[in-house]
Protein backbone atom coordinates (compact mmCIF):
# COMPACT_ATOMS: atom_id res chain seq x y z
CA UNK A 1 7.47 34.97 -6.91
CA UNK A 2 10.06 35.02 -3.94
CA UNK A 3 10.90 31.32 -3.54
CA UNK A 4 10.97 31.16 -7.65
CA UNK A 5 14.15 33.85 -7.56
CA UNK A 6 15.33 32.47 -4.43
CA UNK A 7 15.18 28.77 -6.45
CA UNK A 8 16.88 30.74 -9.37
CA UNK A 9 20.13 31.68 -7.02
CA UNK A 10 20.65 27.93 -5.69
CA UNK A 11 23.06 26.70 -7.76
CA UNK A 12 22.61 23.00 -9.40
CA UNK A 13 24.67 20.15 -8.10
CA UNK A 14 26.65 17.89 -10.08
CA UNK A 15 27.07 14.02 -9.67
CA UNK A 16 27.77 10.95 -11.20
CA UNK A 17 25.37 8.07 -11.40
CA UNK A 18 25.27 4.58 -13.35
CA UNK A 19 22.40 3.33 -14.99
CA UNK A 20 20.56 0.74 -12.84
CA UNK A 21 17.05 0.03 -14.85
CA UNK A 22 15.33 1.53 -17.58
CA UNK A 23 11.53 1.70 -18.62
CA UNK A 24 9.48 3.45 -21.29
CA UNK A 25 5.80 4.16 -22.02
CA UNK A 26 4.33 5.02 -25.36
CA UNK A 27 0.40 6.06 -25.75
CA UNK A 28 -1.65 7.09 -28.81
CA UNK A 29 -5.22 9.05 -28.08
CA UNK A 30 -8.18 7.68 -29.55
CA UNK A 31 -10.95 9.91 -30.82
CA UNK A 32 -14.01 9.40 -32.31
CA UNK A 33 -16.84 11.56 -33.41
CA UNK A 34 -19.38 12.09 -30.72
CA UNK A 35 -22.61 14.97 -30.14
CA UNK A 36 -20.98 17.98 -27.97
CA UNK A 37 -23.68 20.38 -26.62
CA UNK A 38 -23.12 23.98 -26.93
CA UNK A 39 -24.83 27.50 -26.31
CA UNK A 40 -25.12 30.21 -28.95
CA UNK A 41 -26.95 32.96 -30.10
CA UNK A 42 -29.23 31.75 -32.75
CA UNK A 43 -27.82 33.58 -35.85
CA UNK A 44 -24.14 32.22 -34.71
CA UNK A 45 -24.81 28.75 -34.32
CA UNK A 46 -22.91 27.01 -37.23
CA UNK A 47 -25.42 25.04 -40.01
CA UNK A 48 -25.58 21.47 -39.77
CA UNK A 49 -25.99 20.63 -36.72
CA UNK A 50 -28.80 19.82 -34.34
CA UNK A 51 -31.04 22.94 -32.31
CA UNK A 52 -32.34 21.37 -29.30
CA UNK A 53 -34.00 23.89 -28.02
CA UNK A 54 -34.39 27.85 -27.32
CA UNK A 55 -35.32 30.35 -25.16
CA UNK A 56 -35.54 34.35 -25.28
CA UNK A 57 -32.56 36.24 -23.01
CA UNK A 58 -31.63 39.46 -22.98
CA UNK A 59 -28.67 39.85 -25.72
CA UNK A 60 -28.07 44.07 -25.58
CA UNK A 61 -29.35 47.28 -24.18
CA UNK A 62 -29.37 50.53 -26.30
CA UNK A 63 -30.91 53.57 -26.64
CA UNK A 64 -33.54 53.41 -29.28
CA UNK A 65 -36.28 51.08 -29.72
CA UNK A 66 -35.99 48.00 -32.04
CA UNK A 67 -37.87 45.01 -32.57
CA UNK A 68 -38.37 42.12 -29.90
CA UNK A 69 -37.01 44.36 -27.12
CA UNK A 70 -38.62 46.13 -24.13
CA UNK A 71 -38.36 49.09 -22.19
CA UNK A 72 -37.28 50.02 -19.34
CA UNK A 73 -37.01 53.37 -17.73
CA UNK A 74 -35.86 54.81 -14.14
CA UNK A 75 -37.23 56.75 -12.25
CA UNK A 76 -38.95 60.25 -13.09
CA UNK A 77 -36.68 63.63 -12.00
CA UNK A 78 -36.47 66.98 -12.45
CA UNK A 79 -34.24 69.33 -14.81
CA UNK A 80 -33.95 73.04 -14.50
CA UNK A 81 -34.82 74.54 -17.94
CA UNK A 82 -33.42 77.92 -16.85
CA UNK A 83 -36.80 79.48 -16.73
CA UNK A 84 -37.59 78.72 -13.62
CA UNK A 85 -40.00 76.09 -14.62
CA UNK A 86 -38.44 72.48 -13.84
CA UNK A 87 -39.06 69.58 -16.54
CA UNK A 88 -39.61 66.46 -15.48
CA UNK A 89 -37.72 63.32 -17.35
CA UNK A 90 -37.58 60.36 -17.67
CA UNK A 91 -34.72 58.40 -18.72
CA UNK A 92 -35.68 55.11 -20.84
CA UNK A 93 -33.22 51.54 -22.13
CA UNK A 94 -34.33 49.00 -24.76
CA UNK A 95 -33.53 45.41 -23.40
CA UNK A 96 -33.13 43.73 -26.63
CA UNK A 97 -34.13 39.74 -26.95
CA UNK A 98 -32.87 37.19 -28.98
CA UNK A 99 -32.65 33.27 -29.17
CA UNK A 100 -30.07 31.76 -27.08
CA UNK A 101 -30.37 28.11 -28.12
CA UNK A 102 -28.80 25.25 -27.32
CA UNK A 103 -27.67 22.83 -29.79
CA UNK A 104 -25.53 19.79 -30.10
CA UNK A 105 -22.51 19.23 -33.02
CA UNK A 106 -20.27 16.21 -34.00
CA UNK A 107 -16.57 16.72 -32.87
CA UNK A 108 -13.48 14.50 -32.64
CA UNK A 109 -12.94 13.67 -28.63
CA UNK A 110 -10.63 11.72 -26.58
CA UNK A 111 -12.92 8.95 -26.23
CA UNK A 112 -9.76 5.79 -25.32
CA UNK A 113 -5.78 6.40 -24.88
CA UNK A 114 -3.87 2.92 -25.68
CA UNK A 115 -0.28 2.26 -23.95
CA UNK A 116 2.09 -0.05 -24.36
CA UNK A 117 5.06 -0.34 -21.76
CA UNK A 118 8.32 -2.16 -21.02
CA UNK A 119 11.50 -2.22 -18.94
CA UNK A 120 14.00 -2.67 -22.33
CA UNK A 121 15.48 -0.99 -24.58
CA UNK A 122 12.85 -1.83 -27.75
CA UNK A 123 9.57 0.47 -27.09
CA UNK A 124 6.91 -0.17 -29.30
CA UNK A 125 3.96 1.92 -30.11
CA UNK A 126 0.33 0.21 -28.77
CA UNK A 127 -1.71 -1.60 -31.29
CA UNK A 128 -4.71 0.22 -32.24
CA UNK A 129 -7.77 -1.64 -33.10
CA UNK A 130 -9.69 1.44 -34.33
CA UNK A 131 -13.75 1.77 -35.71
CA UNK A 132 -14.92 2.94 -38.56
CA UNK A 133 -15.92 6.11 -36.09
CA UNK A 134 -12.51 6.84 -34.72
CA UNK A 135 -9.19 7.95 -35.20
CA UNK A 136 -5.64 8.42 -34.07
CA UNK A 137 -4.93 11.22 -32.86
CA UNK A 138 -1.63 12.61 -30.43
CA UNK A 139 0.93 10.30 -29.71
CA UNK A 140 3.56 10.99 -26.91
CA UNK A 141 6.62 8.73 -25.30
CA UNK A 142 8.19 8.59 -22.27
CA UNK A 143 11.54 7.26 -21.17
CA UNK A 144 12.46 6.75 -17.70
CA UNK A 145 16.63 5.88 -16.83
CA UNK A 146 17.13 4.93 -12.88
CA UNK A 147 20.23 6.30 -11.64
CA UNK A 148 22.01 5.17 -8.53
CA UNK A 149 24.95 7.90 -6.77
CA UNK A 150 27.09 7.52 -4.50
CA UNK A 151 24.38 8.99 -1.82
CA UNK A 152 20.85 8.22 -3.17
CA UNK A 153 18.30 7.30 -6.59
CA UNK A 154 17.49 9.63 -8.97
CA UNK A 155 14.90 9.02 -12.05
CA UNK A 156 15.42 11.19 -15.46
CA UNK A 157 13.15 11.22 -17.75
CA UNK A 158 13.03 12.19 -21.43
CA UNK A 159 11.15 11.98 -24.52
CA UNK A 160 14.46 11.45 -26.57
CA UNK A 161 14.70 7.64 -27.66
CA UNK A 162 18.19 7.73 -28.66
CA UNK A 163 19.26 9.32 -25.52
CA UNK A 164 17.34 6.52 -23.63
CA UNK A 165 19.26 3.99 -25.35
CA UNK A 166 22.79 5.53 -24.89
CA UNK A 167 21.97 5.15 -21.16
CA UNK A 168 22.83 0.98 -20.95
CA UNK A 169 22.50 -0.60 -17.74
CA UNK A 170 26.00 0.09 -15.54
CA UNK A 171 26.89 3.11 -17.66
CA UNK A 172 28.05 5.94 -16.12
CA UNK A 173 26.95 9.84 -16.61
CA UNK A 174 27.57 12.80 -14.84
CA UNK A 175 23.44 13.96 -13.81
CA UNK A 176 22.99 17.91 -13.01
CA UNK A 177 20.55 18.75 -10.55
CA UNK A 178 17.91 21.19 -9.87
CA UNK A 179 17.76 22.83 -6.64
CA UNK A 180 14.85 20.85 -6.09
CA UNK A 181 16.84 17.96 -7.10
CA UNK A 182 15.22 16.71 -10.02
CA UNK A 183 17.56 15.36 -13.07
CA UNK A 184 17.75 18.67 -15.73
CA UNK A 185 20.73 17.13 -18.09
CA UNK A 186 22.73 14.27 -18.36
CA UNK A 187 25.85 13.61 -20.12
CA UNK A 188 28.18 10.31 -20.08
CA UNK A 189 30.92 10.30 -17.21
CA UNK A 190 33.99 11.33 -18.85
């Protein structure tokens, strides 16, 4: 918690740096529909889908008997009645049992990602060659602009596409820095 507040104090620097390469990457997840296995309790398991198998486990304890449960008790002690005549006890649980089964269901997962990348200003989106099982699913792009200062490199990235192409190769922009010195913001030199 310290270093983030001391982080917070350092003030960001402010530079100028022209635009010395460019890349981007674009990907689109792949799913298809595949068995997932999963516990449950018996009457929560969802219909249509396959049981595999089950076995008896101890679900609740409570007070009063019930069916399918056992009992346990503790150990026998005494109680003063008042009367001078103790009463022995015994204090008693009911383990309850139910099915926990396992069983397996059809889901959508992340079975492929395809990616297409370049070093230009055209990005493209990967082409899918998709089964009869599968689907798109999330798609995310990256943009990476190489900066060169007056002292050293720095890499921004974004997700903005017309951002990444207002950065052409020898433009200037003034680059604000993080006190870790990664790129936070850019705007053209002025």
């Amino acid at each position: 918690m310290c270093v983030v507040i001391v982080m917070a104090l350092i003030p960001s620097r402010e530079m100028v740096g022209q635009v010395q390469s460019v890349s981007w990457e674009r990907s689109i997840e792949i799913e298809a529909l595949t068995d997932v296995r999963h516990d449950d309790w018996r009457d929560q398991i969802p219909s249509g889908v396959r049981i595999q198998s089950c076995t008896q486990k101890e679900r609740r304890t409570q007070d009063n008997p019930a069916p399918n449960a056992t009992e346990v008790c503790g150990t026998p002690y005494t109680v003063d009645t008042g009367t001078g005549i103790g009463k022995v006890v015994q204090d008693c649980k009911y383990h309850v049992y139910d099915d926990w089964c396992t069983y397996t269901a059809q889901e959508w997962q992340r079975v492929d990602t395809a990616t297409a990348n370049g070093s230009n200003y055209d990005p493209r989106w990967p082409e899918l060659r998709l089964t009869g099982s599968q689907r798109e699913a999330d798609r995310a792009e990256t943009y990476k602009i190489l900066f060169q200062t007056e002292k050293k490199s720095y890499t921004y990235t974004t997700s903005d596409l017309d951002q990444f192409r207002a950065c052409q190769i020898g433009s200037r922009w003034t680059l604000r820095t993080n006190a870790l010195g990664g790129v936070r913001s850019i705007d053209p030199a002025g």
